[in-house]
N, C-alpha and C. Protein backbone atom coordinates (compact mmCIF):
# COMPACT_ATOMS: atom_id res chain seq x y z
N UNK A 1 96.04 139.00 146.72
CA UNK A 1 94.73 139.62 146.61
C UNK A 1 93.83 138.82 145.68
N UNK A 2 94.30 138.53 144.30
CA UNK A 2 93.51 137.67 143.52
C UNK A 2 93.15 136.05 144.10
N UNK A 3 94.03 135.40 145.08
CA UNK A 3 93.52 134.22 145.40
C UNK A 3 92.99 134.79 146.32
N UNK A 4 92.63 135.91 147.58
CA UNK A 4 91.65 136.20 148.59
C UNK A 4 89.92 136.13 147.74
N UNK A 5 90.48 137.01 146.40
CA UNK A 5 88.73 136.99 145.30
C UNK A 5 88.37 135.87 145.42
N UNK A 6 89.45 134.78 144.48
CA UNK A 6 88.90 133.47 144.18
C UNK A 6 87.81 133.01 145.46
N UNK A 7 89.07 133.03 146.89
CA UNK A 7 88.15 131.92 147.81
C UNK A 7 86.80 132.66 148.03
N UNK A 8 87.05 134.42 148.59
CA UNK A 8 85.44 134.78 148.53
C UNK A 8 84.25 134.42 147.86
N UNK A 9 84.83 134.61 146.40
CA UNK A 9 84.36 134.00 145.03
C UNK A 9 83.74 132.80 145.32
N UNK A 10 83.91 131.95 145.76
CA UNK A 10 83.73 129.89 146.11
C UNK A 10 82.90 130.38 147.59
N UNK A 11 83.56 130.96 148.45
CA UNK A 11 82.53 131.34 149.71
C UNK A 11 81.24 132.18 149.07
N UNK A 12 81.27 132.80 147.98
CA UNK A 12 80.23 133.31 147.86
C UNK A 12 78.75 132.46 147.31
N UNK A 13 79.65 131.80 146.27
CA UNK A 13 78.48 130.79 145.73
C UNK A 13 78.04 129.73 146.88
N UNK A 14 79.17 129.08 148.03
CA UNK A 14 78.42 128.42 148.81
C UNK A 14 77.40 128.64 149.60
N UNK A 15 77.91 129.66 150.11
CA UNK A 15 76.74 130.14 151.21
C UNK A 15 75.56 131.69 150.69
N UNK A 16 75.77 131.74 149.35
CA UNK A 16 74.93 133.20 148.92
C UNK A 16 74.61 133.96 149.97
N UNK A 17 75.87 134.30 150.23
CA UNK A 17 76.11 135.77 151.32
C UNK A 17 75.66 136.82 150.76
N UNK A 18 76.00 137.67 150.15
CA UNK A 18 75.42 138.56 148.97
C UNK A 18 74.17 138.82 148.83
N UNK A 19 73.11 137.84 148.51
CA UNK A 19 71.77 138.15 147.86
C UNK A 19 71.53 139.52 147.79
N UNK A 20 70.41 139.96 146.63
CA UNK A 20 70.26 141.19 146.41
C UNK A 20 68.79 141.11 146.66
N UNK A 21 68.46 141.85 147.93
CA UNK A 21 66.99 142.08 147.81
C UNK A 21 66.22 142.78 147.40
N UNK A 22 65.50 142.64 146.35
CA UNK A 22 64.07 143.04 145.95
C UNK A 22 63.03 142.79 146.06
N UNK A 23 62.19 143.18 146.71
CA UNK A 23 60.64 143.04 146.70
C UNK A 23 60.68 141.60 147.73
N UNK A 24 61.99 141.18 148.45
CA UNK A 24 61.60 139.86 149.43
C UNK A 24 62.22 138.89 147.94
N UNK A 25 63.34 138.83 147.17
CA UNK A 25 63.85 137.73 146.44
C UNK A 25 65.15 138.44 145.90
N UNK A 26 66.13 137.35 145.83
CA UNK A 26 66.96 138.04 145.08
C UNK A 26 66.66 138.48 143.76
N UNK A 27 67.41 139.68 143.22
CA UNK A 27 67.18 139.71 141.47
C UNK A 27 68.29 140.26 140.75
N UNK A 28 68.99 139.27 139.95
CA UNK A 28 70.33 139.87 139.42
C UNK A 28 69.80 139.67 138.11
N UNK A 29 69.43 140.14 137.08
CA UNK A 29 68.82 140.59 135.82
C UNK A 29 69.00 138.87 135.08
N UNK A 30 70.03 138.81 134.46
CA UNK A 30 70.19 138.12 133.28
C UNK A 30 71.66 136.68 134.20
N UNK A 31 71.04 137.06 135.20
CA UNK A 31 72.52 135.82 135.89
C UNK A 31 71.66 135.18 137.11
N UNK A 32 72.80 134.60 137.28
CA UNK A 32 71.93 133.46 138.45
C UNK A 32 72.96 133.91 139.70
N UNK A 33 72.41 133.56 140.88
CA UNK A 33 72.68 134.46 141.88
C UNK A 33 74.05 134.46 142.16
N UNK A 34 74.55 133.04 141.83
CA UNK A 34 76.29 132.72 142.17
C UNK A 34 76.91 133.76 141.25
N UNK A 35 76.45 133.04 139.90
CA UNK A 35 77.44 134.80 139.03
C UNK A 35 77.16 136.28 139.20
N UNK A 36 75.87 136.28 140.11
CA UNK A 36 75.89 137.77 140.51
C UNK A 36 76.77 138.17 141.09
N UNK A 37 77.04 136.77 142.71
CA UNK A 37 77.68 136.97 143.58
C UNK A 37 79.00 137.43 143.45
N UNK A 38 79.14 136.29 142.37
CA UNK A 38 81.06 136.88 141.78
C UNK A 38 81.35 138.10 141.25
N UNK A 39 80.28 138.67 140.28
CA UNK A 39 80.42 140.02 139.38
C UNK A 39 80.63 141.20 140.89
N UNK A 40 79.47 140.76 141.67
CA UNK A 40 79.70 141.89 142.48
C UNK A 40 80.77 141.97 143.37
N UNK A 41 81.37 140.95 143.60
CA UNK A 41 82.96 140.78 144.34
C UNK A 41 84.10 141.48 143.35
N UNK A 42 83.67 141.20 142.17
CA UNK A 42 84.67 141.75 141.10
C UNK A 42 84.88 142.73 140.50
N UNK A 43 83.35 143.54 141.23
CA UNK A 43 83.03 144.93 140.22
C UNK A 43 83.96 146.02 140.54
N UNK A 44 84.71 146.14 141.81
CA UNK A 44 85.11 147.63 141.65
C UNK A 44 86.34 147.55 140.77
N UNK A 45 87.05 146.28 140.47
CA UNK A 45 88.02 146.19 139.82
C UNK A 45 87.41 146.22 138.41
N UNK A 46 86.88 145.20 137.80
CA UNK A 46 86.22 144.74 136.57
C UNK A 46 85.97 146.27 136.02
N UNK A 47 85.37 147.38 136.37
CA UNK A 47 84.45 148.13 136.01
C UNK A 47 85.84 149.31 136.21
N UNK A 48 86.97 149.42 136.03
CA UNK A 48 87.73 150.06 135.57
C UNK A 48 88.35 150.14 134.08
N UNK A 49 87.94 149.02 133.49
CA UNK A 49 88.68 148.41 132.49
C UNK A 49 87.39 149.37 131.17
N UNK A 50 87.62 150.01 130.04
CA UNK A 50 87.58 150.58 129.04
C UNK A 50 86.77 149.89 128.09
N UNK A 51 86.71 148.89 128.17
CA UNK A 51 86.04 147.76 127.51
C UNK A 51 85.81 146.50 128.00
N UNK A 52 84.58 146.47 127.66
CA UNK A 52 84.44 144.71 128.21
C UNK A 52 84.73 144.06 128.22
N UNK A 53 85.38 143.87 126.91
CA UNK A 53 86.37 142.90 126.12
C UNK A 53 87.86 142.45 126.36
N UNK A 54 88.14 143.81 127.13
CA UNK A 54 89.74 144.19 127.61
C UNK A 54 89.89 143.35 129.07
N UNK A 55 88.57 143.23 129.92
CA UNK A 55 88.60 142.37 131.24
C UNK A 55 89.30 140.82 131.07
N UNK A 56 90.36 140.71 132.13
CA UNK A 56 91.27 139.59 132.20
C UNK A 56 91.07 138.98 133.27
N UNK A 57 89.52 137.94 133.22
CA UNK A 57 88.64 136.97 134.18
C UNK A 57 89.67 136.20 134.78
N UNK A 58 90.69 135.60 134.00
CA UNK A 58 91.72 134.32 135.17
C UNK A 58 92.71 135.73 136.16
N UNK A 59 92.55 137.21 135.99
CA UNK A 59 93.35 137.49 136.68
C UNK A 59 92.65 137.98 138.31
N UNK A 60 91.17 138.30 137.54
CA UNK A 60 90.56 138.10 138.86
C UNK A 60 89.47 137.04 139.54
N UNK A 61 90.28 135.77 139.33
CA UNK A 61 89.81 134.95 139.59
C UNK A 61 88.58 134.01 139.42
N UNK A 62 88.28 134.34 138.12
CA UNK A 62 87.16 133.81 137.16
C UNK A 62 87.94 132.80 135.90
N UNK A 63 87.27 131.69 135.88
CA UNK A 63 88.01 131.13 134.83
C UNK A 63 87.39 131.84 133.26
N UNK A 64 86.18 132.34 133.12
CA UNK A 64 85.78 133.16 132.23
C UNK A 64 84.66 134.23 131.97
N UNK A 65 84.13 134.76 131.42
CA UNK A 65 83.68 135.58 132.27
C UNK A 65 81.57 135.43 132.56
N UNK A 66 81.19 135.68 132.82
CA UNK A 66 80.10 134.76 133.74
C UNK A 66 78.71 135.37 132.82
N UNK A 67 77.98 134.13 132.58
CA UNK A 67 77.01 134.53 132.12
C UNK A 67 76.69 133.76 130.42
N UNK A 68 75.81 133.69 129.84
CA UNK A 68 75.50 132.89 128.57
C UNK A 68 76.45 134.16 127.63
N UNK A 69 76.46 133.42 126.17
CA UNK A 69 76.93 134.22 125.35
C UNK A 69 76.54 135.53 124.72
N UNK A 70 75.01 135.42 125.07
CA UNK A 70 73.99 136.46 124.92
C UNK A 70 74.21 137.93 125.90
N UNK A 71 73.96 137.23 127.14
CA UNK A 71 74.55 137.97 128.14
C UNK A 71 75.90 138.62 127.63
N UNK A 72 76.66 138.03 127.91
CA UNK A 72 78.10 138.51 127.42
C UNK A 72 77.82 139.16 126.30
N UNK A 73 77.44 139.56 125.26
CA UNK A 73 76.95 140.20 124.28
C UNK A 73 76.25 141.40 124.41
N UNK A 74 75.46 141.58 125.35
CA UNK A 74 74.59 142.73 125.97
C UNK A 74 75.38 143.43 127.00
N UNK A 75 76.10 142.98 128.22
CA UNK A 75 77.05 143.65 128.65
C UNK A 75 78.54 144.09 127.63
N UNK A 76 79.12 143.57 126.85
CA UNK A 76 79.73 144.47 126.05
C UNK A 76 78.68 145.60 125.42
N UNK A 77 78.06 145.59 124.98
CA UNK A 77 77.07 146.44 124.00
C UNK A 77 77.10 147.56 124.74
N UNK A 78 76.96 147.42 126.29
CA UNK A 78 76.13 148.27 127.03
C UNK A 78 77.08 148.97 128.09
N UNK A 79 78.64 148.42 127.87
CA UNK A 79 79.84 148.47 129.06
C UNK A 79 79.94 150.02 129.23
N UNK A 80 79.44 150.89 128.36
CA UNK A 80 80.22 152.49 129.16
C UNK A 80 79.27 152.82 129.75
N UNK A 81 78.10 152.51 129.74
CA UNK A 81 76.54 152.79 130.94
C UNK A 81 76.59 151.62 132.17
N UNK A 82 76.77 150.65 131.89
CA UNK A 82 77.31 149.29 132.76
C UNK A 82 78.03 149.96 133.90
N UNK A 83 79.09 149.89 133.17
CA UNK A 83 80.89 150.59 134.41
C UNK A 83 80.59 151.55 135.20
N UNK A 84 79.32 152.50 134.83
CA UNK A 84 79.48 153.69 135.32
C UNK A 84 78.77 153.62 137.02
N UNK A 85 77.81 152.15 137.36
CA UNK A 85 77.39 151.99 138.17
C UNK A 85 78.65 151.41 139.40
N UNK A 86 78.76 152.16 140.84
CA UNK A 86 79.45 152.21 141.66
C UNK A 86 79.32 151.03 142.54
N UNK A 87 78.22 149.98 142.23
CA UNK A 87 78.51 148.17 142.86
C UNK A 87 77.19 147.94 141.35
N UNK A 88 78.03 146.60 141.63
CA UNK A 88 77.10 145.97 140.42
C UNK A 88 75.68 145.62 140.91
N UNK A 89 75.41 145.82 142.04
CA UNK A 89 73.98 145.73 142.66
C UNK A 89 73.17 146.81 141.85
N UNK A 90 73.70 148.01 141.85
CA UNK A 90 72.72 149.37 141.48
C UNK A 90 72.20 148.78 140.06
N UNK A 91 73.20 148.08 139.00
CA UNK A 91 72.89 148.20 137.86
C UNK A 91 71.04 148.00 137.41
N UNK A 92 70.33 148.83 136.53
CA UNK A 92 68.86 148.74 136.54
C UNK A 92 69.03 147.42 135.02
N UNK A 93 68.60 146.75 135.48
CA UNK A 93 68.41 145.38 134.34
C UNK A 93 67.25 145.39 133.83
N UNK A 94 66.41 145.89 134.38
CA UNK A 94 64.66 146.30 133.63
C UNK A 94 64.94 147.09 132.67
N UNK A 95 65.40 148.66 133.10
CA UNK A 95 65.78 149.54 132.58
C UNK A 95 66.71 149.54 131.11
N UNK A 96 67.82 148.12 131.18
CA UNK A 96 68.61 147.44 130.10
C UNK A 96 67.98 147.02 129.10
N UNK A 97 66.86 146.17 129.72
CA UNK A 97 66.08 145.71 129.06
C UNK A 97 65.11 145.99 127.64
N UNK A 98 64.55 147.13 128.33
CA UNK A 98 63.58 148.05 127.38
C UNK A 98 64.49 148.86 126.22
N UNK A 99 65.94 148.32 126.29
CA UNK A 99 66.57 148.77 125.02
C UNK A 99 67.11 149.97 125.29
N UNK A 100 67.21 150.84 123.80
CA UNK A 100 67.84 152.37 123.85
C UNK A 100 66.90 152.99 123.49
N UNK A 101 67.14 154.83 124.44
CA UNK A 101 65.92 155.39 124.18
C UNK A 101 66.06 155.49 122.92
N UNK A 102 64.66 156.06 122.24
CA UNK A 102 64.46 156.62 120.78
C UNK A 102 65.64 158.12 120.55
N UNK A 103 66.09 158.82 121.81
CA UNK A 103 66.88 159.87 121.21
C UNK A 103 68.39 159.49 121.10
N UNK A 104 68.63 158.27 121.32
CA UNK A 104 70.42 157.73 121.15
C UNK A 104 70.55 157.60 119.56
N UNK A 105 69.73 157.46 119.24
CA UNK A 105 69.35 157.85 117.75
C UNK A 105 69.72 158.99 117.05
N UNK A 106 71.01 158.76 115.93
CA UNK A 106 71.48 159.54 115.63
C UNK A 106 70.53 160.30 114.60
N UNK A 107 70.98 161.63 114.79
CA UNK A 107 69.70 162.37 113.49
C UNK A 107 70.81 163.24 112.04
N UNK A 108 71.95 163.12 112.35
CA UNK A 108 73.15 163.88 111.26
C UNK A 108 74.19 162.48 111.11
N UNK A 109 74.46 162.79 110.04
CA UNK A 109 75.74 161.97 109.86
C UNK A 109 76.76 162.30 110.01
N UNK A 110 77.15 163.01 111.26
CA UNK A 110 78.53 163.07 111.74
C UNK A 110 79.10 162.23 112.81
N UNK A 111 80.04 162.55 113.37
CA UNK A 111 80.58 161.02 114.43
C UNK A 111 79.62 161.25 115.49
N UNK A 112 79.67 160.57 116.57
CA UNK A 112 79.01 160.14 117.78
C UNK A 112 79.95 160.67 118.64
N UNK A 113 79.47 160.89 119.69
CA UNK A 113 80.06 161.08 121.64
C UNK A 113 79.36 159.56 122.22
N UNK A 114 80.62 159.44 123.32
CA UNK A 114 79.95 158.53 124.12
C UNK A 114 78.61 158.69 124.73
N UNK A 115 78.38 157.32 124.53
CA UNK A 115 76.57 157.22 124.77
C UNK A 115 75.85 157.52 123.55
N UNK A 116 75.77 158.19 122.96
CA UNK A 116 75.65 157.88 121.69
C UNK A 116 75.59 156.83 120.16
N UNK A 117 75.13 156.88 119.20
CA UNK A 117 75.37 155.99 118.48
C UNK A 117 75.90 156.78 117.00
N UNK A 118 76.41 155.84 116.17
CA UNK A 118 77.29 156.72 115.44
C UNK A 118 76.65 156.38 113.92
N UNK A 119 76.51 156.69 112.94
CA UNK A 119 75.50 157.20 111.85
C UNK A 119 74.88 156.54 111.81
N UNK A 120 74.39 155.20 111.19
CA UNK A 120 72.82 154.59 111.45
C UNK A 120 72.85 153.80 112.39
N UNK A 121 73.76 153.74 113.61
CA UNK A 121 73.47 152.65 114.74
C UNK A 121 73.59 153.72 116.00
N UNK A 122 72.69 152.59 116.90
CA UNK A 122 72.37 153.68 118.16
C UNK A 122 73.25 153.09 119.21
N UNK A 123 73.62 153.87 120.11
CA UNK A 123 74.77 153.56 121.21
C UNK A 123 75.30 152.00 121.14
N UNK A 124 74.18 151.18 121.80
CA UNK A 124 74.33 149.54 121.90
C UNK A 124 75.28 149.38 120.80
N UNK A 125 74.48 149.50 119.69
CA UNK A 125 75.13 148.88 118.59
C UNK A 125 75.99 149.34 118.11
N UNK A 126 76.42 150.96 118.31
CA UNK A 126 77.93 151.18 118.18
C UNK A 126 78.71 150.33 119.11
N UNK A 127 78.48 150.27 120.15
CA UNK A 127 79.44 149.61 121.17
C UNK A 127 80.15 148.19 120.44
N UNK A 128 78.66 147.50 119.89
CA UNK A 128 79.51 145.67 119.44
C UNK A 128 79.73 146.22 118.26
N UNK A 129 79.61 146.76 117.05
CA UNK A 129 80.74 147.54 115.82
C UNK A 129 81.76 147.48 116.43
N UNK A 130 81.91 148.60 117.52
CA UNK A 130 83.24 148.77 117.39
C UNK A 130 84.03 147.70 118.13
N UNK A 131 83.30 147.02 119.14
CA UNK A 131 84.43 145.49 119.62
C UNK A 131 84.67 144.83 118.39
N UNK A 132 83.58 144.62 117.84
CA UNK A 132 83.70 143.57 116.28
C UNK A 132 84.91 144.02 115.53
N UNK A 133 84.80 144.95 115.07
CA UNK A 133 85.08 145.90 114.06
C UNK A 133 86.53 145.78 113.63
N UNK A 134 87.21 145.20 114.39
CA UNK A 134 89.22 144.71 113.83
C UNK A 134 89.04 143.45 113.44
N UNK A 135 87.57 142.53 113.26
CA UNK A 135 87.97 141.29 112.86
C UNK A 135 86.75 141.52 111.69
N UNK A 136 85.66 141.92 111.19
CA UNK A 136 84.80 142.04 110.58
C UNK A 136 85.24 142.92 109.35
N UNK A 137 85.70 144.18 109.76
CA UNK A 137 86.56 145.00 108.46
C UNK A 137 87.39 143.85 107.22
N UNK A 138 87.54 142.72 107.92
CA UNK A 138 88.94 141.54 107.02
C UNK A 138 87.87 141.37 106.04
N UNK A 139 86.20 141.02 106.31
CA UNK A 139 85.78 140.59 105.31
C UNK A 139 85.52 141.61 103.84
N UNK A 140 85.95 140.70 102.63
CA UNK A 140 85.86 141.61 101.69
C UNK A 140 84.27 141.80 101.64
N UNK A 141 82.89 141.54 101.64
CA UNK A 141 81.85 141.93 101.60
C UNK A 141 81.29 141.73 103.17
N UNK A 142 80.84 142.90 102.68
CA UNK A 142 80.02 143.02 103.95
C UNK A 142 78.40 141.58 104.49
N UNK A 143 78.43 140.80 102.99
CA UNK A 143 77.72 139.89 103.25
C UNK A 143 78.51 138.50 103.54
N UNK A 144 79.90 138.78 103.49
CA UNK A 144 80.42 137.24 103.82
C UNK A 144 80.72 137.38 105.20
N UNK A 145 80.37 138.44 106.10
CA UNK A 145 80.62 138.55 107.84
C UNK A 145 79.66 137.13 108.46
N UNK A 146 80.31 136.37 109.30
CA UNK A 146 79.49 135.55 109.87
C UNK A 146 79.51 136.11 111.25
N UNK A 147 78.30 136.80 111.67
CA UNK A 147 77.81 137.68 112.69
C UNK A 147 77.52 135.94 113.79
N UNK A 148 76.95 135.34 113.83
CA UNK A 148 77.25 134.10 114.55
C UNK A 148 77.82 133.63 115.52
N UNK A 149 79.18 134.10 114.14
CA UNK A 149 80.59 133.49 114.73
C UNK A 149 80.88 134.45 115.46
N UNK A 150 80.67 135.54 115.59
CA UNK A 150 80.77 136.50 116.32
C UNK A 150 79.96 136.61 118.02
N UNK A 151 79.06 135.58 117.57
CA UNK A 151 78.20 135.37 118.90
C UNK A 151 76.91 136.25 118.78
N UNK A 152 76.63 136.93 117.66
CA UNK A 152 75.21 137.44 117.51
C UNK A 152 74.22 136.81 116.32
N UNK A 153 72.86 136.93 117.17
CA UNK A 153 72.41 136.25 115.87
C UNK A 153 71.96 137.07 114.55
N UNK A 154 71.67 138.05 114.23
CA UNK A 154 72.02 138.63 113.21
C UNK A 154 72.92 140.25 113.19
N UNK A 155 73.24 141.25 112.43
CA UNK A 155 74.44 141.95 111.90
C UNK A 155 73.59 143.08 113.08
N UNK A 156 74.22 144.36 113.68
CA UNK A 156 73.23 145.46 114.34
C UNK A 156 72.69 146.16 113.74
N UNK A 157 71.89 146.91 114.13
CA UNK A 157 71.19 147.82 113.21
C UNK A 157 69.86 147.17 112.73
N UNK A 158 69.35 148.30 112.18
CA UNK A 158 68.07 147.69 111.52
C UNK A 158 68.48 148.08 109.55
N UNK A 159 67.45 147.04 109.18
CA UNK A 159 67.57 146.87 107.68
C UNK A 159 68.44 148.37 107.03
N UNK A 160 67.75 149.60 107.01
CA UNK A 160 68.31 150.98 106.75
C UNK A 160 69.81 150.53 107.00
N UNK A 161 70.41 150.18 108.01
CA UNK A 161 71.81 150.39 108.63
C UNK A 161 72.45 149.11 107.85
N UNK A 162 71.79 148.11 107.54
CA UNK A 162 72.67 147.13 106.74
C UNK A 162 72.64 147.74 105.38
N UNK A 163 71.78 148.09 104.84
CA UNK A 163 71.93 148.26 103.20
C UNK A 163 73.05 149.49 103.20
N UNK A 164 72.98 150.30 103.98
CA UNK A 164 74.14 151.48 104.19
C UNK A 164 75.46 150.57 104.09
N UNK A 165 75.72 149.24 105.05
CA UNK A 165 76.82 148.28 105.30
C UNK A 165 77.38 148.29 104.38
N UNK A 166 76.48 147.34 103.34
CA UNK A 166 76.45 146.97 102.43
C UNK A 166 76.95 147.74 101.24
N UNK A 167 76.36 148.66 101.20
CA UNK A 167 76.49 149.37 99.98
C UNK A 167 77.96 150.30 99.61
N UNK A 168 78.44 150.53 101.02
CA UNK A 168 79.44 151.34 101.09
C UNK A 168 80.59 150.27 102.08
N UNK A 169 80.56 149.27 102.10
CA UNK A 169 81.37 148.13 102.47
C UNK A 169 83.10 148.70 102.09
N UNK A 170 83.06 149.24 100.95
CA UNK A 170 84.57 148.78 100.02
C UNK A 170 84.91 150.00 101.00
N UNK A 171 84.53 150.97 101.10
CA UNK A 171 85.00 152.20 101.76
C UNK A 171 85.16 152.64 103.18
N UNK A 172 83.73 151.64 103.80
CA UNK A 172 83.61 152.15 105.04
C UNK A 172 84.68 150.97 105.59
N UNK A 173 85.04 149.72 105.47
CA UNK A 173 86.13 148.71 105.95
C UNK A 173 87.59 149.29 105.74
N UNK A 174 87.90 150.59 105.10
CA UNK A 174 89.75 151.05 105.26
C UNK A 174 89.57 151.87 106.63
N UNK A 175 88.21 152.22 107.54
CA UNK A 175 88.79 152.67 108.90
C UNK A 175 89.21 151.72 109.63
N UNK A 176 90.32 152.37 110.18
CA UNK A 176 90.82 151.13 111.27
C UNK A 176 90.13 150.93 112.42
N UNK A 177 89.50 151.77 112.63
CA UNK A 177 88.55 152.70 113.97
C UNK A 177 87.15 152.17 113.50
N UNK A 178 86.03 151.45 113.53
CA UNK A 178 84.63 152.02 113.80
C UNK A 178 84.32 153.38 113.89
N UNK A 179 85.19 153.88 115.19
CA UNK A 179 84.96 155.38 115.44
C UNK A 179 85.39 156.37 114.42
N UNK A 180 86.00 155.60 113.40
CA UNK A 180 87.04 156.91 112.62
C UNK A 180 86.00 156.87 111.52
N UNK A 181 84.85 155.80 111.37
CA UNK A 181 84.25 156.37 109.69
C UNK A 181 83.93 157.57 109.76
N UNK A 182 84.13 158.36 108.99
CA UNK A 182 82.98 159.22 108.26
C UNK A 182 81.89 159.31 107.55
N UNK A 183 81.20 159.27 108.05
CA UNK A 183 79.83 159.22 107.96
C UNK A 183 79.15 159.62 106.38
N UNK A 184 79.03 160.83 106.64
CA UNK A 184 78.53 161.76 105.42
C UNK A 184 79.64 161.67 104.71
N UNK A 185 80.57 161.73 104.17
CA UNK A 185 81.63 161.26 102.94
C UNK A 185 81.40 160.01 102.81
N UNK A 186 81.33 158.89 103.50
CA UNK A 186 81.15 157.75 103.33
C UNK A 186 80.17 157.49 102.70
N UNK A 187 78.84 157.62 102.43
CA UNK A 187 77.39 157.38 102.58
C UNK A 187 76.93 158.70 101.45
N UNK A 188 77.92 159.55 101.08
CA UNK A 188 76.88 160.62 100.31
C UNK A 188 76.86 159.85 99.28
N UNK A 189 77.40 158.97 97.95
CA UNK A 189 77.04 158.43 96.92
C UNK A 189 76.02 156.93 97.27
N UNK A 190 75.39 156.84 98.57
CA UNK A 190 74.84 155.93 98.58
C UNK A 190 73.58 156.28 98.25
N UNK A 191 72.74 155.42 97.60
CA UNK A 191 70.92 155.84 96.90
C UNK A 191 70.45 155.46 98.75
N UNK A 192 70.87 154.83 99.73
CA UNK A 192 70.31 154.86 101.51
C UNK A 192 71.08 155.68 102.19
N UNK A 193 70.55 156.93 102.61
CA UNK A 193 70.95 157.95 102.59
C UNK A 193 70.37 157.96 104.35
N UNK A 194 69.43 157.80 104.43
CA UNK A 194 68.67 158.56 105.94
C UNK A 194 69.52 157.74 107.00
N UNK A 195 69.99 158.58 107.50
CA UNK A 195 70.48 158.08 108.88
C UNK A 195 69.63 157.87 110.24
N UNK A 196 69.41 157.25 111.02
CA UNK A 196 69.00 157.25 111.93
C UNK A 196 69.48 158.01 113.13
């Protein structure tokens, strides 16, 4: 089955069987039409997997997984709204685009539900926390993280959500979980208090 993907995969980019029409052109958001072609050969499988991160590209016939590093960065961010689309055609990439609404925005400092974001970060940016989050916790300050190296160009969140980082670093890095901080215990002796 995985070498039937591959050759489709190679038939797909030759002859762009596939195309996605819009408006009279193809339009696959943030990819070029061959890696559309492949994602969408790959999606009903790909889009089972729990995390973005967890997808194993040489098993379905990708040598890695398609798209700039940026890209790859925005689809993790975005993978439990991503997955939920039934061919990777439907996915709205405009819609991606314009960000998270203003209400994913947490307003209490208690944990998050999926789709959600969890005390000062909004869904997206819970999502890359918590992929990050087993290799970023190692650093002893929260200012020696090289977010970079990580493939982003700066930390998530806005300023409010780093000085929170920051300030409560020694405490909030013993969850093993992203998902497991506590919020309001974490953050009540901090002087940055407002959560988003």
């Amino acid at each position: 089955m995985k070498f039937m993907i591959a050759i489709l995969g190679a038939l797909l980019i030759a002859t762009g069987a596939f195309a996605q029409d819009r408006g009279g052109g193809a339009y696959y958001g943030p990819f070029t039409d061959a890696e559309a072609q492949l994602l969408s050969a790959v999606w009903p499988e790909i889009r089972e997997a729990e995390n973005y991160g967890d997808i194993n590209w040489p098993a379905h016939g990708l040598a890695r997984a398609p798209g700039s590093r940026e890209v790859q960065r925005v689809m993790a961010a975005n993978w439990p709204e991503l997955r939920t689309a039934s061919r990777f055609e439907q996915i709205d990439w405009d819609e991606l685009a314009k960000g998270p609404a203003p209400q994913t925005r947490r307003s209490d400092n208690g944990g998050g539900q999926s789709g959600r974001g969890l005390g000062p970060f909004t869904g997206a940016e819970t999502a890359v926390m918590s992929q990050l989050w087993p290799q970023i916790r190692q650093a002893a300050n929260y200012e020696d993280i090289n977010w970079r190296g990580h493939g982003l160009e700066s930390p998530p969140g806005d300023r409010t959500a780093r000085e929170i980082m920051a300030s409560n670093w020694g405490q909030l890095r013993e969850a093993e979980r992203f998902e497991d901080i506590d919020w309001a215990t974490s953050t009540a002796s901090s002087p940055t208090r407002v959560l988003r």
